[in-house]
N, C-alpha and C. Protein backbone atom coordinates (compact mmCIF):
# COMPACT_ATOMS: atom_id res chain seq x y z
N UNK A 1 -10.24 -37.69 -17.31
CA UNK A 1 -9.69 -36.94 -16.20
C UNK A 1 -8.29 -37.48 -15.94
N UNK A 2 -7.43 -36.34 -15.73
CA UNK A 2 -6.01 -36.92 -15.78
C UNK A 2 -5.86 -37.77 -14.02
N UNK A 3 -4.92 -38.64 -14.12
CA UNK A 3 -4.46 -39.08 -12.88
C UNK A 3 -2.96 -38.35 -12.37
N UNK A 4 -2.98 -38.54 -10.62
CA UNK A 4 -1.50 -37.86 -10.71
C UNK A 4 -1.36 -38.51 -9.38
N UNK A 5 0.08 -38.59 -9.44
CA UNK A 5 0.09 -39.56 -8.10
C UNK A 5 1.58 -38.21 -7.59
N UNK A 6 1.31 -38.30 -6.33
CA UNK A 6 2.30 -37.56 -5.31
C UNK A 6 2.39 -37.78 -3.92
N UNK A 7 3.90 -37.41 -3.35
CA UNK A 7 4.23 -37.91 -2.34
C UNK A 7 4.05 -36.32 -1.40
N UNK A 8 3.41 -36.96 -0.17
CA UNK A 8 2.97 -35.78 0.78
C UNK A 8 3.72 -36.74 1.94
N UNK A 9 4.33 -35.55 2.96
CA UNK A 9 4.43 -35.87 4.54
C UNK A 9 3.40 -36.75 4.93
N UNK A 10 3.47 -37.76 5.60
CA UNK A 10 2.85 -38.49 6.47
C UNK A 10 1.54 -37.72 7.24
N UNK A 11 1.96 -36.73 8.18
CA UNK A 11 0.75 -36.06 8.87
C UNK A 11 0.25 -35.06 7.90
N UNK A 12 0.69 -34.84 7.16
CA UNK A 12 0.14 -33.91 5.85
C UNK A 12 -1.40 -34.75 5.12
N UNK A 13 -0.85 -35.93 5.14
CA UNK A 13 -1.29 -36.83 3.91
C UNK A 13 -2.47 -37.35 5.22
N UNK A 14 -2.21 -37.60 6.37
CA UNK A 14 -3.37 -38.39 7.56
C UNK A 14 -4.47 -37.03 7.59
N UNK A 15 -3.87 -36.09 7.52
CA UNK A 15 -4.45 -35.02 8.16
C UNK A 15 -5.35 -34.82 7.12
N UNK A 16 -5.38 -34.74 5.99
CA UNK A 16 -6.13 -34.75 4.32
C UNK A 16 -6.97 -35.81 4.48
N UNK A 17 -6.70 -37.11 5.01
CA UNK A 17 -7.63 -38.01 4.85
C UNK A 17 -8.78 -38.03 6.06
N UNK A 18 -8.56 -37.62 7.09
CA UNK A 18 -9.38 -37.18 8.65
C UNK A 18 -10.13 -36.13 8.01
N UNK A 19 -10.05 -35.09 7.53
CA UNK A 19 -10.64 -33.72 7.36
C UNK A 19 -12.10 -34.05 6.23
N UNK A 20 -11.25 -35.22 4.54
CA UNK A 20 -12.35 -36.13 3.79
C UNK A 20 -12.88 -36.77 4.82
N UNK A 21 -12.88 -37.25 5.51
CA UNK A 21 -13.98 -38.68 6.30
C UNK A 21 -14.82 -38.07 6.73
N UNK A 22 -14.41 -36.82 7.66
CA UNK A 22 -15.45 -35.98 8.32
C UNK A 22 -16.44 -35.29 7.31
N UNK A 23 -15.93 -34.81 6.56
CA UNK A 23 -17.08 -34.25 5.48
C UNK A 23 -17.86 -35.20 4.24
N UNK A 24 -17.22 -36.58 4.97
CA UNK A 24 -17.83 -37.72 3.76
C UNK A 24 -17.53 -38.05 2.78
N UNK A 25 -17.08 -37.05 2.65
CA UNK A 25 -16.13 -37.31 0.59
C UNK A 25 -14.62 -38.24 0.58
N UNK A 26 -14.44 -38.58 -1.10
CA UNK A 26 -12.99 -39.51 -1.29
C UNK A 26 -12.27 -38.92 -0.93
N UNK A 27 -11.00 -38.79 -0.98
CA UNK A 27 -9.84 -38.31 -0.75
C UNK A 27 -10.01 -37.57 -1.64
N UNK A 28 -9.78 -37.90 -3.16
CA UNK A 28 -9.17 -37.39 -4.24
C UNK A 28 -10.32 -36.51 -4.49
N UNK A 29 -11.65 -36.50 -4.11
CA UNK A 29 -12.54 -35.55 -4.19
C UNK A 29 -12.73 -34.28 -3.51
N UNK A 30 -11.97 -34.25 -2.10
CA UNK A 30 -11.60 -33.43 -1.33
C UNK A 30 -10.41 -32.75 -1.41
N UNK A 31 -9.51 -33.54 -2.09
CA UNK A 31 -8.37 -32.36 -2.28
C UNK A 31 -8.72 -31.97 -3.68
N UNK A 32 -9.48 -32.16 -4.46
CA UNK A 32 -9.89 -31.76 -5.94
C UNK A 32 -10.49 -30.35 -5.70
N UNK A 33 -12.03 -30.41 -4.30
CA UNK A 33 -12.13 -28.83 -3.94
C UNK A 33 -11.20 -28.18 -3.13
N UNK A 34 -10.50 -28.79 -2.73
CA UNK A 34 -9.22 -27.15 -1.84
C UNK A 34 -8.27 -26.66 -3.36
N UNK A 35 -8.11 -27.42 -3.94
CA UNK A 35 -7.18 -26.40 -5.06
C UNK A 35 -7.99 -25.69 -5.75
N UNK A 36 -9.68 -25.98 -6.14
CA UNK A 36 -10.58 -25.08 -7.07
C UNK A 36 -10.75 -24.35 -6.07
N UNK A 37 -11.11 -24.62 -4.67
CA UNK A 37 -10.61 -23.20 -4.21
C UNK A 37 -9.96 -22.21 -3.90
N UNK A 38 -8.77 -22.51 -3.70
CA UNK A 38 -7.44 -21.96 -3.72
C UNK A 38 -7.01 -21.46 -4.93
N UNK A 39 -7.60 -21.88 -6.29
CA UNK A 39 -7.79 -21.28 -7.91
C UNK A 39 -8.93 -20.12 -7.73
N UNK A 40 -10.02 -20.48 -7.29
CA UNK A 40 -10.58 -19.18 -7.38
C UNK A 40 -10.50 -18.33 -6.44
N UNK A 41 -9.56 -18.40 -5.40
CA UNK A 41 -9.34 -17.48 -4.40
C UNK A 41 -8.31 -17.00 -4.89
N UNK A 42 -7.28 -17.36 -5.88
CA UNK A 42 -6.24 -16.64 -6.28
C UNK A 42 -6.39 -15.31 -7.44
N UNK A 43 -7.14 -15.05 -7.55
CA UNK A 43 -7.74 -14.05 -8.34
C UNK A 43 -7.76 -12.93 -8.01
N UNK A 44 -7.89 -11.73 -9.01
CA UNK A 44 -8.21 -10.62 -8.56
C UNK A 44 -9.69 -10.30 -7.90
N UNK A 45 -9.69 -9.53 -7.02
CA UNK A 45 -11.22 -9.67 -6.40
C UNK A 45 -11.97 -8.68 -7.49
N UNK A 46 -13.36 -8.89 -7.21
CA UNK A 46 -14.15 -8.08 -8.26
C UNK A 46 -14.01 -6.77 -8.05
N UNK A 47 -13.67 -5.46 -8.70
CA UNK A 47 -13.87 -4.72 -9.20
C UNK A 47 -12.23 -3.88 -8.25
N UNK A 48 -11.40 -4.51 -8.27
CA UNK A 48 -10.14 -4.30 -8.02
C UNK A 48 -9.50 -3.39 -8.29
N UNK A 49 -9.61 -3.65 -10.07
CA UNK A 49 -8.32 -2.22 -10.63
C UNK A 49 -9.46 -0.93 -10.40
N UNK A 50 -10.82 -0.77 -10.18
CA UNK A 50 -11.66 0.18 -10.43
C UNK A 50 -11.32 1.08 -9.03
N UNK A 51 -11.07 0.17 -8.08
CA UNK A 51 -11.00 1.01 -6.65
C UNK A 51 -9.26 1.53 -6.58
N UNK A 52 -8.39 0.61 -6.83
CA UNK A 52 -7.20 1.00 -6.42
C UNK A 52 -6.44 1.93 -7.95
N UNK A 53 -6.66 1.29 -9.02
CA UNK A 53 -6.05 2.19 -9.78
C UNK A 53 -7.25 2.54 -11.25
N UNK A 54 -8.53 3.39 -10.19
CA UNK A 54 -9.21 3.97 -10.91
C UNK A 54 -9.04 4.86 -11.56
N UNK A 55 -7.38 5.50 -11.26
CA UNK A 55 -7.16 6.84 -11.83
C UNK A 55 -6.77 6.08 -13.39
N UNK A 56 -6.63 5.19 -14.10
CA UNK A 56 -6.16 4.90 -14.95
C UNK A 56 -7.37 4.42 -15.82
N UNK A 57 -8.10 5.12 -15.42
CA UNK A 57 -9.60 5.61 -16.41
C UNK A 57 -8.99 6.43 -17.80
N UNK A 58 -9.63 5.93 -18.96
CA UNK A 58 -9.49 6.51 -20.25
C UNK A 58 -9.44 7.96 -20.38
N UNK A 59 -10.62 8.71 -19.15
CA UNK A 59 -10.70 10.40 -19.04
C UNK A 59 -9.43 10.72 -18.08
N UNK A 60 -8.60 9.83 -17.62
CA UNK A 60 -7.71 10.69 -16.95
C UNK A 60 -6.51 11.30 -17.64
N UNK A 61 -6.16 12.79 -16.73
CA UNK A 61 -5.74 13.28 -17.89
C UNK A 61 -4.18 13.39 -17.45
N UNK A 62 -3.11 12.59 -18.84
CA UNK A 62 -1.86 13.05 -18.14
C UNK A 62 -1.61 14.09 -18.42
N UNK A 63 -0.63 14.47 -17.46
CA UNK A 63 0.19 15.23 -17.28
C UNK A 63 0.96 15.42 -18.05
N UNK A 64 1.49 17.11 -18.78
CA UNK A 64 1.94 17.29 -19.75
C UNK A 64 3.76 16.67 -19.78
N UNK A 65 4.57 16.61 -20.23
CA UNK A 65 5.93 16.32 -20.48
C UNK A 65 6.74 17.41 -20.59
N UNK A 66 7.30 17.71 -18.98
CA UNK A 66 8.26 19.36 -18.95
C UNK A 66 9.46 18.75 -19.50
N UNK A 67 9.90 19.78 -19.82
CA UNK A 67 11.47 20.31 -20.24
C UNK A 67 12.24 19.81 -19.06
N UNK A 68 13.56 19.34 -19.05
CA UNK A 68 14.39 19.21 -18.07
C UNK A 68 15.31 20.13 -17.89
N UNK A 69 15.17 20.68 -16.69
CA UNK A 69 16.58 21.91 -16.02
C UNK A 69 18.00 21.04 -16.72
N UNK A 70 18.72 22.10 -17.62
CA UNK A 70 19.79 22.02 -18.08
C UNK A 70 20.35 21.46 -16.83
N UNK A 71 21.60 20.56 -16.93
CA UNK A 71 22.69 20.07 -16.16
C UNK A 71 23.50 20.68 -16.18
N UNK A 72 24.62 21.13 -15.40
CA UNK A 72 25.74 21.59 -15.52
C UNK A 72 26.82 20.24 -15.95
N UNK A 73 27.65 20.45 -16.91
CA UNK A 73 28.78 19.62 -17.67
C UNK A 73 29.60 19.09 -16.26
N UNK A 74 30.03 17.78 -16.51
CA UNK A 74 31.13 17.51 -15.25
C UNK A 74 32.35 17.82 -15.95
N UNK A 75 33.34 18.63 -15.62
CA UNK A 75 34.54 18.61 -15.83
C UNK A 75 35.33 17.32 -15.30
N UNK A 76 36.05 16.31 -16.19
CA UNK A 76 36.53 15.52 -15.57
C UNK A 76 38.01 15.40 -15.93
């Protein structure tokens, strides 16, 4: 298991160690679960692309490719 040493704010770093005591655990064991959770909270939620961009189902059907209205030339 890798080691890593870092510098946190003072009440950052008290406040991390009050929050472990109360729940019993090391330090380094308690901030080990807020980032696996904060890793698996960073995720897409389950079934995500199905609700928001369900239209991008294999049966959907595009839309054909029109012709573009001629431009008129700029005289310059």
């Amino acid at each position: 298991m890798a080691h890593l040493n870092l510098y946190l704010p003072d009440d950052l770093a008290d406040g991390l160690r009050q929050e472990a005591r109360k729940v019993g655990q090391p330090l380094s064991r308690y901030v080990l679960a807020l980032l696996n959770q904060q890793r698996q909270t960073a995720q897409w939620p389950v079934g995500y692309f199905d609700r928001v961009c369900g239209f991008l189902s294999p049966d959907f059907e595009e839309p054909a490719d029109l012709v573009a209205d001629p431009v008129e030339s700029l005289n310059l």
